[in-house]
Each structure stands twice: as C-alpha cells, then as structure tokens.
C-alpha atoms as a PDB file:
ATOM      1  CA  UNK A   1     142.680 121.538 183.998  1.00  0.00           C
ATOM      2  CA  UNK A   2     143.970 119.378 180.927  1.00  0.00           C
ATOM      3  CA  UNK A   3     146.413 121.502 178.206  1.00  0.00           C
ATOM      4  CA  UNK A   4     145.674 121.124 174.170  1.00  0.00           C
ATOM      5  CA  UNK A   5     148.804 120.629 172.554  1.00  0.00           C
ATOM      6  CA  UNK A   6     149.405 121.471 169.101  1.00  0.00           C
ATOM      7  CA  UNK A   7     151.485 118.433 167.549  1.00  0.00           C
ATOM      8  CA  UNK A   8     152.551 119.485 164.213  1.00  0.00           C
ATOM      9  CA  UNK A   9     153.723 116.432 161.293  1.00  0.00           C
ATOM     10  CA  UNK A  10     156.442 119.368 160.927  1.00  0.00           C
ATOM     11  CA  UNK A  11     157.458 117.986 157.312  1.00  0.00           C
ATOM     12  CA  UNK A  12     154.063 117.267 156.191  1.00  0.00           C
ATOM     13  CA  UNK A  13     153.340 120.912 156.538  1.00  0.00           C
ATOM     14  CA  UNK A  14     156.541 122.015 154.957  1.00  0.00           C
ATOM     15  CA  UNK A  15     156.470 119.762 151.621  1.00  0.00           C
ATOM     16  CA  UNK A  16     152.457 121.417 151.379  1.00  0.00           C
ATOM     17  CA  UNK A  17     153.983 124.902 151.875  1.00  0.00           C
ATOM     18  CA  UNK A  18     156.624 124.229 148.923  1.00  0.00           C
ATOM     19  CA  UNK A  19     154.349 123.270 146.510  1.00  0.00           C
ATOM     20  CA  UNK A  20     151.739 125.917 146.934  1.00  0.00           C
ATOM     21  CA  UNK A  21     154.490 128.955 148.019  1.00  0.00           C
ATOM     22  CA  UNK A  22     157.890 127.594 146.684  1.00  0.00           C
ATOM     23  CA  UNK A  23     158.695 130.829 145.088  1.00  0.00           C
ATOM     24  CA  UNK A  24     158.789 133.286 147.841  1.00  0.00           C
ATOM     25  CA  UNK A  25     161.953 134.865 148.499  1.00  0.00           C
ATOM     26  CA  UNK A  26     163.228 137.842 150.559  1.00  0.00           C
ATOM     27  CA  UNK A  27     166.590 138.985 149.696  1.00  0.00           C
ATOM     28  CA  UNK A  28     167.679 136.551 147.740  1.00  0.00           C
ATOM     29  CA  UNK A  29     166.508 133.571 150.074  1.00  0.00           C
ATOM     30  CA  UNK A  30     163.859 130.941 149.666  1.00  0.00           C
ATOM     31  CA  UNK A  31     160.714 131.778 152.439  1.00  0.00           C
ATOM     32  CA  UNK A  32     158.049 130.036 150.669  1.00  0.00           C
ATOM     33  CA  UNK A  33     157.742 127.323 152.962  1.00  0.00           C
ATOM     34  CA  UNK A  34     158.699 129.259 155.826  1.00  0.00           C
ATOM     35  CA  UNK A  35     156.085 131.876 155.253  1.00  0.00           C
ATOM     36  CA  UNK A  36     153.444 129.174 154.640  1.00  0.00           C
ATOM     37  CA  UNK A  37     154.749 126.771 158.064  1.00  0.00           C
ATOM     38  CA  UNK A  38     154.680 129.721 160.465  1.00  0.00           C
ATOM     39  CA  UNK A  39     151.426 131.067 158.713  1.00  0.00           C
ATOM     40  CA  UNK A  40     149.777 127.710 160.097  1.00  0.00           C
ATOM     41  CA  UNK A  41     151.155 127.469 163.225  1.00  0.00           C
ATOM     42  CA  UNK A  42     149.563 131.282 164.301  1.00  0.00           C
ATOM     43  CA  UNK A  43     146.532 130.583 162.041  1.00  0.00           C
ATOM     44  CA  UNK A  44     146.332 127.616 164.361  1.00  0.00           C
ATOM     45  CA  UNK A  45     146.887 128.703 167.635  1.00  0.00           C
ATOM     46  CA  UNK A  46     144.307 131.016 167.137  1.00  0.00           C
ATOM     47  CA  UNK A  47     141.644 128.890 165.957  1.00  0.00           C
ATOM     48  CA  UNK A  48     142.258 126.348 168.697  1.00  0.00           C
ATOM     49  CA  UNK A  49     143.405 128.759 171.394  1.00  0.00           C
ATOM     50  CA  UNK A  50     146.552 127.198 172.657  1.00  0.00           C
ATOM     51  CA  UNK A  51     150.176 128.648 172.260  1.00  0.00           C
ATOM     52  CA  UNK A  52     151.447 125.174 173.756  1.00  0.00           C
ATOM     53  CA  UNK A  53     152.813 123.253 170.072  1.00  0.00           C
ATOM     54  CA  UNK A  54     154.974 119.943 169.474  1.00  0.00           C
ATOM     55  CA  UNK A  55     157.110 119.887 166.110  1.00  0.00           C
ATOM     56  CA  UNK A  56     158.260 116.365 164.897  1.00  0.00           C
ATOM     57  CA  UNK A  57     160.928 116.274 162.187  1.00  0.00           C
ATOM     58  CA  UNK A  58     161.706 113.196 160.251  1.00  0.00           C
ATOM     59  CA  UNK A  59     165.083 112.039 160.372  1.00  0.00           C
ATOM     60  CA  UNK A  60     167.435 111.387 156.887  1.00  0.00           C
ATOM     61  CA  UNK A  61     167.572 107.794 157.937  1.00  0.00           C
ATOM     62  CA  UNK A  62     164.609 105.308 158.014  1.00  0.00           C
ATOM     63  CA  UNK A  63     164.949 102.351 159.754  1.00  0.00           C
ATOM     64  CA  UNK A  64     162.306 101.214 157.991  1.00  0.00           C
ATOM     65  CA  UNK A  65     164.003 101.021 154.737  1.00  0.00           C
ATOM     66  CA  UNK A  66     166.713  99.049 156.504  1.00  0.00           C
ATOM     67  CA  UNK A  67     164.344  96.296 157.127  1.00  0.00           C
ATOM     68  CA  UNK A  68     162.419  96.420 153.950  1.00  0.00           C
ATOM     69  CA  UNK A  69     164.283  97.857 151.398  1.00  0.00           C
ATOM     70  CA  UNK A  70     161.644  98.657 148.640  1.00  0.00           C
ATOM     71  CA  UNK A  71     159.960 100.625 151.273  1.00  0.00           C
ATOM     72  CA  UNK A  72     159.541 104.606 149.678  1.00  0.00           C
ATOM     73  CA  UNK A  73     162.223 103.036 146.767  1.00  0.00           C
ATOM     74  CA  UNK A  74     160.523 104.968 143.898  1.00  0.00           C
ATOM     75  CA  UNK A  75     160.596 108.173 146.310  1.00  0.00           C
ATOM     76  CA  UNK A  76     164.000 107.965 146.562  1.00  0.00           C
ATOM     77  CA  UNK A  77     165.174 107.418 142.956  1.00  0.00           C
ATOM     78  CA  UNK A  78     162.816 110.418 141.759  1.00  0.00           C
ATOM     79  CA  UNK A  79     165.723 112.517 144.124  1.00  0.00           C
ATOM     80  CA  UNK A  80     167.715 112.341 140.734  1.00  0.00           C
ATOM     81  CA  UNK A  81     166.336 115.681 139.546  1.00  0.00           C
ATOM     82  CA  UNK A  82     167.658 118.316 136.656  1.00  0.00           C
ATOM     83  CA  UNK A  83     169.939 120.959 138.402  1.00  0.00           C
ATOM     84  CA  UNK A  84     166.961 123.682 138.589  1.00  0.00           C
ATOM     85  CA  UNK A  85     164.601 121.057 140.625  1.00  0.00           C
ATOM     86  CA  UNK A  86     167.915 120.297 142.825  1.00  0.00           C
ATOM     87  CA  UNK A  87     168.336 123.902 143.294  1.00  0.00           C
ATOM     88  CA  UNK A  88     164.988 124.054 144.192  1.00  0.00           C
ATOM     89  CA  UNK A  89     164.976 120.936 146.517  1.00  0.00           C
ATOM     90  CA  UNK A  90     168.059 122.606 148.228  1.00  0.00           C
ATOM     91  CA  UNK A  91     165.694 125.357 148.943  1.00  0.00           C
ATOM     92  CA  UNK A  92     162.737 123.180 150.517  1.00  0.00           C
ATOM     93  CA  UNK A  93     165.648 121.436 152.415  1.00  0.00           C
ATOM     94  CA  UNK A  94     167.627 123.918 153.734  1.00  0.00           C
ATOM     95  CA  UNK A  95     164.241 126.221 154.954  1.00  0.00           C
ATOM     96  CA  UNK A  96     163.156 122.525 156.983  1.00  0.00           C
ATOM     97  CA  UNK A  97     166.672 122.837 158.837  1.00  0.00           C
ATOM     98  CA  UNK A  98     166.169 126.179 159.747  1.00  0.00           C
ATOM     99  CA  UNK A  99     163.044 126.016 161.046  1.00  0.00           C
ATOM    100  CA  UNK A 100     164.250 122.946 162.998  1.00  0.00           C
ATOM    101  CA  UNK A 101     167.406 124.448 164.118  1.00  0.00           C
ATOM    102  CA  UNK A 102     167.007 128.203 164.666  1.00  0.00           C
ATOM    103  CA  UNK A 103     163.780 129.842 163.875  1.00  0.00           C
ATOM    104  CA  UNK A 104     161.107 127.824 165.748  1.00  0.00           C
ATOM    105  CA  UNK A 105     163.615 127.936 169.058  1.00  0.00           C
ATOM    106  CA  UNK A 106     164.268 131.861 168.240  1.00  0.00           C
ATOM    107  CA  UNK A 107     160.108 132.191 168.766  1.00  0.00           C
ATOM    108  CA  UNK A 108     160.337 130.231 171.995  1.00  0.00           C
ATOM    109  CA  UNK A 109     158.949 126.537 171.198  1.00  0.00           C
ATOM    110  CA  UNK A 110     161.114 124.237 173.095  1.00  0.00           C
ATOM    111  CA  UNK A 111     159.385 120.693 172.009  1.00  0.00           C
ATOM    112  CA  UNK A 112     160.821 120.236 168.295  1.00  0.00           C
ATOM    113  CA  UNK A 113     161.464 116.567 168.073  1.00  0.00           C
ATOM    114  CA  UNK A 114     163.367 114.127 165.564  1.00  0.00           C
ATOM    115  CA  UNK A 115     165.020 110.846 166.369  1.00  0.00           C
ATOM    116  CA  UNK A 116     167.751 109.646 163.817  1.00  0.00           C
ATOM    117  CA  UNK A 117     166.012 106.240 161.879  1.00  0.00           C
ATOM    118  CA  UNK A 118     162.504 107.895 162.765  1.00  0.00           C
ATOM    119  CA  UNK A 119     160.017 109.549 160.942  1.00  0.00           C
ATOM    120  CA  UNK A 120     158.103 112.204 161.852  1.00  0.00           C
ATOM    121  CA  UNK A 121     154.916 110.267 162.013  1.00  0.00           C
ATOM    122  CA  UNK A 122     156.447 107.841 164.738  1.00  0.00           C
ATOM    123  CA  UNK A 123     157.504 110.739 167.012  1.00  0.00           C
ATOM    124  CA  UNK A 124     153.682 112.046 166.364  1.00  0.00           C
ATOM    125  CA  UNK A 125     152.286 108.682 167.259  1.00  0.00           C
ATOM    126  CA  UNK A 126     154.899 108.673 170.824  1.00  0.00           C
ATOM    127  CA  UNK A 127     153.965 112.060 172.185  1.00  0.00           C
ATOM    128  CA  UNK A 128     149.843 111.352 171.932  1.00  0.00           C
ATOM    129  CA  UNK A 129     150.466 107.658 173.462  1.00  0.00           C
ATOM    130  CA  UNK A 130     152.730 109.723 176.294  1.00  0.00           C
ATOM    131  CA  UNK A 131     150.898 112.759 177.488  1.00  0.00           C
ATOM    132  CA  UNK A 132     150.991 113.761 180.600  1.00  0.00           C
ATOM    133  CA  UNK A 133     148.238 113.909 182.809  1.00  0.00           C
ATOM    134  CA  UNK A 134     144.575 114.474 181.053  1.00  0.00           C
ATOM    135  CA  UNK A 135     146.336 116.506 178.595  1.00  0.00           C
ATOM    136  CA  UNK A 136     144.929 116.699 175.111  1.00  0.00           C
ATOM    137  CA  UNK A 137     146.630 116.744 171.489  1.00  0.00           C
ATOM    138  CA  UNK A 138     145.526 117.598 167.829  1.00  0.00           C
ATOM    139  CA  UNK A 139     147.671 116.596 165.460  1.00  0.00           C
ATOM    140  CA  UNK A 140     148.484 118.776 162.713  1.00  0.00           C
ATOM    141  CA  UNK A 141     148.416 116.658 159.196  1.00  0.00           C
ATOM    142  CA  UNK A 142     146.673 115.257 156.354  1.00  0.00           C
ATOM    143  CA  UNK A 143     148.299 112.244 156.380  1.00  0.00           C
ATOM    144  CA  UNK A 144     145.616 109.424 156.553  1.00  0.00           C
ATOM    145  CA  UNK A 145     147.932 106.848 158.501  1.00  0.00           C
ATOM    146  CA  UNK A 146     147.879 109.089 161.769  1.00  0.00           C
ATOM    147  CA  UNK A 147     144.053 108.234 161.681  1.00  0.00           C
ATOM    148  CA  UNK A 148     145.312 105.572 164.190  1.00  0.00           C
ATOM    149  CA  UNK A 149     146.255 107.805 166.950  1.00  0.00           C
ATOM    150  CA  UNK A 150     142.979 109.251 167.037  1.00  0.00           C
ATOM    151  CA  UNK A 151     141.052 108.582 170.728  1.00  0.00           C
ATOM    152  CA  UNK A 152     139.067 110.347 173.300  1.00  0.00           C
ATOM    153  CA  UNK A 153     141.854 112.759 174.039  1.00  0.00           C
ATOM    154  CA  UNK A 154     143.644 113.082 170.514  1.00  0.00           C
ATOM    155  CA  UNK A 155     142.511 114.448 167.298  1.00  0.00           C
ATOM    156  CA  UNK A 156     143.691 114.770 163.550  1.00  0.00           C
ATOM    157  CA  UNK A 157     143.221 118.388 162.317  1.00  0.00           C
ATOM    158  CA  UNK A 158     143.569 118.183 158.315  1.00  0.00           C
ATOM    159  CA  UNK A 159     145.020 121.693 157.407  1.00  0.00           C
ATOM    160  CA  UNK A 160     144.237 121.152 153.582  1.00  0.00           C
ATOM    161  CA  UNK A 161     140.288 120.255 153.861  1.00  0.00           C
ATOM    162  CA  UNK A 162     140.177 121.871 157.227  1.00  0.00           C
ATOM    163  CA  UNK A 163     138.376 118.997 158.884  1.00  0.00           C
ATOM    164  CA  UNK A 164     138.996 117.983 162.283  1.00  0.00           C
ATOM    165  CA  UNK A 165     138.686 114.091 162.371  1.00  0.00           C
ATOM    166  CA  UNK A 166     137.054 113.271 165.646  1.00  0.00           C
ATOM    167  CA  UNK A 167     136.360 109.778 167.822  1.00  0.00           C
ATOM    168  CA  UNK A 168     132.645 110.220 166.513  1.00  0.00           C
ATOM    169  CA  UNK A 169     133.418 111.351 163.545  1.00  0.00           C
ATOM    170  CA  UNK A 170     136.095 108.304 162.573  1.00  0.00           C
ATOM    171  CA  UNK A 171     133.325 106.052 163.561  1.00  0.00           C
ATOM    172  CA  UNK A 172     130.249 107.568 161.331  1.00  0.00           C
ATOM    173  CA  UNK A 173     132.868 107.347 158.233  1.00  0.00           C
ATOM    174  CA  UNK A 174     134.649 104.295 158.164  1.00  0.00           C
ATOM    175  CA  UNK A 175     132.072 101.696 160.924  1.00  0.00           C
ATOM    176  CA  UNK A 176     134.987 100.832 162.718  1.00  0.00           C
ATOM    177  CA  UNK A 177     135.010 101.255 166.850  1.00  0.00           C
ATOM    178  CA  UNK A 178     138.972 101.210 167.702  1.00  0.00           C
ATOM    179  CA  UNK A 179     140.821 103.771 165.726  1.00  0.00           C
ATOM    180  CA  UNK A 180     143.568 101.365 166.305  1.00  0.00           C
ATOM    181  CA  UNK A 181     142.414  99.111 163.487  1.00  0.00           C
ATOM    182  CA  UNK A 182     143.112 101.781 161.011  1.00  0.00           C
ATOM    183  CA  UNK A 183     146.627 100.404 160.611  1.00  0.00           C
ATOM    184  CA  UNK A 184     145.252  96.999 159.418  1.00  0.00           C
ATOM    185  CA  UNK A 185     143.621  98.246 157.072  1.00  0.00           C
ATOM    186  CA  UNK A 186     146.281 100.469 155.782  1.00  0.00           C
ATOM    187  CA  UNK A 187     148.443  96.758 155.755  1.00  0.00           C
ATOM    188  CA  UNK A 188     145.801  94.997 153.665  1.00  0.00           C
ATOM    189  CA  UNK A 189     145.135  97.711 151.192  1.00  0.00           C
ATOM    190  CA  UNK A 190     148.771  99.418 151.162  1.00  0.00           C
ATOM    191  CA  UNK A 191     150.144 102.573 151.227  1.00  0.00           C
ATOM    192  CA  UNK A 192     150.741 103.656 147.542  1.00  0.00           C
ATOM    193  CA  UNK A 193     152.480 107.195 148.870  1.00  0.00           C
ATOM    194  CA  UNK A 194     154.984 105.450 151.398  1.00  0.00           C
ATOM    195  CA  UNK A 195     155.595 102.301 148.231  1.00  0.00           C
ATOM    196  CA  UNK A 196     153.932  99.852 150.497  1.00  0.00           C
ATOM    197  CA  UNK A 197     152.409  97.158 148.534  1.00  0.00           C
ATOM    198  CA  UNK A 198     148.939  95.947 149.919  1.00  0.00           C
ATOM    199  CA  UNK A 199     147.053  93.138 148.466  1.00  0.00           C
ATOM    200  CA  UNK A 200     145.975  92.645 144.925  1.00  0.00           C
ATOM    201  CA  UNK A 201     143.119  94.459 143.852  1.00  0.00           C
ATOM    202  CA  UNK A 202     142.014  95.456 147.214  1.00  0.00           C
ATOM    203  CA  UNK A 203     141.416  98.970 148.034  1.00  0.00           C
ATOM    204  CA  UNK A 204     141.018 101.343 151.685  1.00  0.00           C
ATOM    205  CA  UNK A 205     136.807 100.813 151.203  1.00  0.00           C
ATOM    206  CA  UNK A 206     137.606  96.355 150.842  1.00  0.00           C
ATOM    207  CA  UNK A 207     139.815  96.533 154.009  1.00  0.00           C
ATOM    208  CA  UNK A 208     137.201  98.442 156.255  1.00  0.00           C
ATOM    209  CA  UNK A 209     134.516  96.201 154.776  1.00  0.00           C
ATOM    210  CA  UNK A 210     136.545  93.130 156.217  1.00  0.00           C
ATOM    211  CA  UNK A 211     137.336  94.891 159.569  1.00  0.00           C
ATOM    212  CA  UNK A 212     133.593  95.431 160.005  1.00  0.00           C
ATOM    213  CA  UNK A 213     132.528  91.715 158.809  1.00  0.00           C
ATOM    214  CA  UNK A 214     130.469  92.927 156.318  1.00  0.00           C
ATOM    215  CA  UNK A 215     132.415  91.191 152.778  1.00  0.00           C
ATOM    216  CA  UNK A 216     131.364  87.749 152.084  1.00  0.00           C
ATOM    217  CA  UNK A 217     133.278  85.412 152.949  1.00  0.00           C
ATOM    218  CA  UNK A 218     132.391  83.824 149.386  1.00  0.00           C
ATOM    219  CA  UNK A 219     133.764  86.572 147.875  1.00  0.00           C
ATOM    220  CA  UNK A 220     136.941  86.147 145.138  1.00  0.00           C
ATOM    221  CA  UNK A 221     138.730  89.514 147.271  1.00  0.00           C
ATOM    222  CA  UNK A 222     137.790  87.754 151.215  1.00  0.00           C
ATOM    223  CA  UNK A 223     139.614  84.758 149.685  1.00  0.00           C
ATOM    224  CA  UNK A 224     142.626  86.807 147.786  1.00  0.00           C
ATOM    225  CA  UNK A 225     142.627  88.013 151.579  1.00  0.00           C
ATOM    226  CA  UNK A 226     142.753  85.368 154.199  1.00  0.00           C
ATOM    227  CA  UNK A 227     144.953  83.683 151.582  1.00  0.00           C
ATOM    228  CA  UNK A 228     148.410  82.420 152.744  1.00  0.00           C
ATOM    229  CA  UNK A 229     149.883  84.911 150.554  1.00  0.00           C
ATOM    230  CA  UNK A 230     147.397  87.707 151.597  1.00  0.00           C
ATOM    231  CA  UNK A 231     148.410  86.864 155.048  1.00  0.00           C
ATOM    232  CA  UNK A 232     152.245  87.195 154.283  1.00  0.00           C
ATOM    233  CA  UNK A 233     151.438  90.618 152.780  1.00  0.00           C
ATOM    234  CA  UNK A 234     149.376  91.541 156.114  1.00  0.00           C
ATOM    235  CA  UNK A 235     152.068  90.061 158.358  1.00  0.00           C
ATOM    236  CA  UNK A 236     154.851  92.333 156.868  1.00  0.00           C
ATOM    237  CA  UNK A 237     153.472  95.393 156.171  1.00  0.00           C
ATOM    238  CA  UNK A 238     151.710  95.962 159.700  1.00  0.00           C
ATOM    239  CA  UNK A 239     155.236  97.066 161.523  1.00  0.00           C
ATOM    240  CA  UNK A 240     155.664  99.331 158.273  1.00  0.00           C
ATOM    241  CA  UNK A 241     152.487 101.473 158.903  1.00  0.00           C
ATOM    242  CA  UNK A 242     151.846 100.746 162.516  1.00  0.00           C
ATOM    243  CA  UNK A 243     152.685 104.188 164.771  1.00  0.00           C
ATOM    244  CA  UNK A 244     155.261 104.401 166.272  1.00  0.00           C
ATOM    245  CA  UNK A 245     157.954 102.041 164.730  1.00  0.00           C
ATOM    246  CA  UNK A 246     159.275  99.794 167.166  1.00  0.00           C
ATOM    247  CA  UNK A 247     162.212 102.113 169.424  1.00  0.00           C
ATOM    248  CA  UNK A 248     160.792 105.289 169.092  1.00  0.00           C
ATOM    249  CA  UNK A 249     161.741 107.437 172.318  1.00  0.00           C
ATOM    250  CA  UNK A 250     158.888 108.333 175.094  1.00  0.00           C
ATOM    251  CA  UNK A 251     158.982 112.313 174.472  1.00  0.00           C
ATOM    252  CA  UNK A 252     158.623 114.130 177.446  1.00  0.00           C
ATOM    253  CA  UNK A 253     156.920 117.487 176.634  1.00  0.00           C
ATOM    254  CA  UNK A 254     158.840 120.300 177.910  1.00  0.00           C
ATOM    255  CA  UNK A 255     157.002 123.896 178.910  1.00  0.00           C
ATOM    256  CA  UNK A 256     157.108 126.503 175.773  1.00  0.00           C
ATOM    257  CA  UNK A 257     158.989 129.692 176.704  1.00  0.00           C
ATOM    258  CA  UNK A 258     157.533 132.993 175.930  1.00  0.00           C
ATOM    259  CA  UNK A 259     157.012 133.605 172.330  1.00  0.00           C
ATOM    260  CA  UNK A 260     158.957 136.250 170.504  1.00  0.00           C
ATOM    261  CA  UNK A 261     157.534 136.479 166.870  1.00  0.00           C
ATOM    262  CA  UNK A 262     158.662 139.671 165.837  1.00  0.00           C
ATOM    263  CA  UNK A 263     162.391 139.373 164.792  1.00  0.00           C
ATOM    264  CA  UNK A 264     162.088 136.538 163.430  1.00  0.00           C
ATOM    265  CA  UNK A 265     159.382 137.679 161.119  1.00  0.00           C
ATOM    266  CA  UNK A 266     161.211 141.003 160.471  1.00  0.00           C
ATOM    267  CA  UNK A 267     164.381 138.813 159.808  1.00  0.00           C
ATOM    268  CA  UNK A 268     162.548 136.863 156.961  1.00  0.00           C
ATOM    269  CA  UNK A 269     160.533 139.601 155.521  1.00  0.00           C
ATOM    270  CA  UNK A 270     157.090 138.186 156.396  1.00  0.00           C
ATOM    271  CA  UNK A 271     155.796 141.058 158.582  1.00  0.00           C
ATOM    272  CA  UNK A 272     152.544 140.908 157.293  1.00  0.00           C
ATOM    273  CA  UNK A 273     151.962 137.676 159.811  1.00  0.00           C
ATOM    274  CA  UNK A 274     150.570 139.070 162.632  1.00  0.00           C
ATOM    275  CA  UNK A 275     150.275 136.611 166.046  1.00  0.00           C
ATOM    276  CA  UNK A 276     147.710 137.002 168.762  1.00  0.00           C
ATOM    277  CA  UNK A 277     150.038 136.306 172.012  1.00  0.00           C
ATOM    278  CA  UNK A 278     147.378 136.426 174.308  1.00  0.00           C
ATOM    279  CA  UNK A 279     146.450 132.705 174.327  1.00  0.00           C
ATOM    280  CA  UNK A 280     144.040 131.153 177.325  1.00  0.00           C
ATOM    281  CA  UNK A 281     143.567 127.743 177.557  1.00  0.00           C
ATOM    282  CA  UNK A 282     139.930 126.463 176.903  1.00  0.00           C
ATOM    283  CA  UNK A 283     137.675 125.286 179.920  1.00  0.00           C
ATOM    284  CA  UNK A 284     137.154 121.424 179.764  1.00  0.00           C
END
C-alpha cells in the first residue's frame, strides 16, 4: 500500500504566515508565524489524511548566487531595513529556526531537511524524484516553479488558493504533456520573484505558446526567441530554475515518531489548535 507524504516548502509557508499573522505574541515572544505554520500542517493532515510530513528549509547560502551573482540581488539589498522592520525580521527569523531546530522535532517529525548552498525548493524537488517504493507526495507551496515536479505520483497543493494542481489538471491549463517542460518556460520568460531575467518582452503565456508550437514562427517574439541572444538567456537561466540544483543530496525519508502536540502548543500559547491524531492512510 503506497504512503502520501506531506512535503512542506517549510519557508514558503513561514514568510505567508508573517505577513498575514506577524503580530502574534505570547509572553513577550513573536508566534505569528508559528501559530500560522503549525495551523497548516494539522489543517493539512486532516484534509489529506496522512500524519507522515517532509519539511525542507532553505539554507543562508545559495550556491546559486555564487555562480550568477545578480541572482535574488535586489532581494538581498532590500535586507537593509529601518531598526523596527529588522526587529521584526529578527522575529520571522528566529521563529524559522525554532521550528527547524526544536519545535517540529519536539512534535515527533523526524524528516526536516536543509542542505547548506540549497534552497528549500531543491530539497523539495530531491525527495519527490527519490521516494521510496509507490509512495506518493503533495507538495505544500504556492510557488509556481515546483510545477515541474508534478507527475503521476506527486502533486502541488497551493495553500493560498487552495487548489491542488494535478497531472490532468497541469495539462488542461497550460497544453503542455511533460510537467518537466515547465522549467523552460520559466528560463525563457524569467522569474521576476527569484531576479531571474527572461527574455525581452516575453511573458509565462509566450513561453507555453512556443513549448506547444503554436507562435508563428514569423512572429517579432519567436524571433527575439530562437535569437542567439535569446538562446544565451535560455542557456543560463535553465540550471537557475531547474529542480534540484545540481548536488542536492538523495533524502532518504525516515519514519515519523509519534506525535506529541500538546506541550508544545501549551508552551507557545496556541491551545486553541486542536490535532486529530488518529490518522489512517487512504486506500489506493
């Protein structure tokens, strides 16, 4: 019988919990995003009936900046911040450790992953390309680039728009068969959130167009395109926003002890979270 794991873009979730519940506190500590993470991860279980979870991390290093260096630039210089949004960056920061380093251990989860140079994204992509057996995954994210990973076993739950991005479903919205493909398209058009330029004037829609052979070829953007310079731009961004990066680890998935929720809950003051424990796997 195959397992559904839960794999959870752990940072992703934590950056959405900030800016919708940055100003919880108990006792004089930050548990905005806290409250929010943990939140989804029993809101989840629930609705897809599995206790078994993965939790990827991004590291502070990105060996993708080291081999293009404008890569997230912008992102980085906007870290200059007025005391009060350091303070409250400290906050955001320091609630991510914990969660990484005490609290999601404390429940029980034994599978909380980070690799330094890595982003959370790549460790994502390794543990769906590595399950064991005919497990299955649903990743946990509503970041459009792990559209890739999605295949007959693997899913993209968006928690914001609550959609579940299917193999059928990828195919009715975008035309294109392989999943795969989704990270050529992300190199032609770009990646505007991760500073990755795409080419001139071409969009997400122009790129699928091309995949599925349906712009003409007469066309002033096909040209810009299969340009040498529109080549160049393909060329170097497809490692940038193809999962995972070249020398991410193989993960192998380790079996979740049994879940204590209750002092940790108590200890952050968010007692009004009430888990189900009584998870059963769902017949194939």
């Amino acid at each position: 019988m195959s397992k559904t794991h839960l794999v959870f873009d752990a940072n992703n979730l934590c950056y959405r919990g900030f800016y919708a519940m940055g100003g919880l506190s108990y006792q004089g500590n930050a548990t905005g995003v806290l409250y929010s993470f943990l939140g989804t991860v029993i809101q989840l279980q629930g609705k897809f009936n599995t206790n078994r979870a993965v939790f990827c991390f991004d590291s502070k290093k990105s060996k993708r900046k080291v081999s293009t260096p404008t890569y997230k630039l912008k992102r980085t210089k906007d870290k200059i911040k007025t005391p009060e949004e350091q303070a409250r960056l400290w906050e955001l920061f320091s609630q991510i450790d914990g969660l990484r380093t005490r609290y999601l251990k404390q429940i029980g989860f034994r599978n909380i992953l980070r690799q330094t140079g890595y982003e959370a994204d790549d460790l994502v992509a390794s543990v769906c390309k590595n399950l064991p057996g005919a497990d299955r995954a649903i990743v946990i994210s509503n970041d459009s680039d792990l559209l890739q990973l999605i295949n007959s076993r693997v899913n993209v739950y968006d928690p914001q728009k609550q959609f579940l991005w299917t193999l059928k479903r990828f195919r009715e919205q975008f035309g294109i068969r392989n999943p795969e493909d989704w990270a050529i398209v992300k190199a032609i058009a770009g990646c505007s959130s991760d500073e990755v330029k795409g080419i001139r004037g071409i969009g997400e829609k122009t790129a699928v167009q091309v995949l599925n052979l349906k712009l003409p070829v007469s066309s002033k953007k096909y040209q810009r395109i299969v340009s040498k310079e529109g080549i160049e731009i393909r060329k170097r961004n497809l490692p940038l926003v193809r999962l995972p990066f070249e020398g991410t680890k193989a993960f192998r998935l380790k079996k979740d002890q049994e879940q204590h929720w209750s002092e940790v809950l108590k200890e952050l003051g968010i007692q009004t979270l009430s888990p189900d424990l009584e998870f059963r796997e769902k017949p194939k």
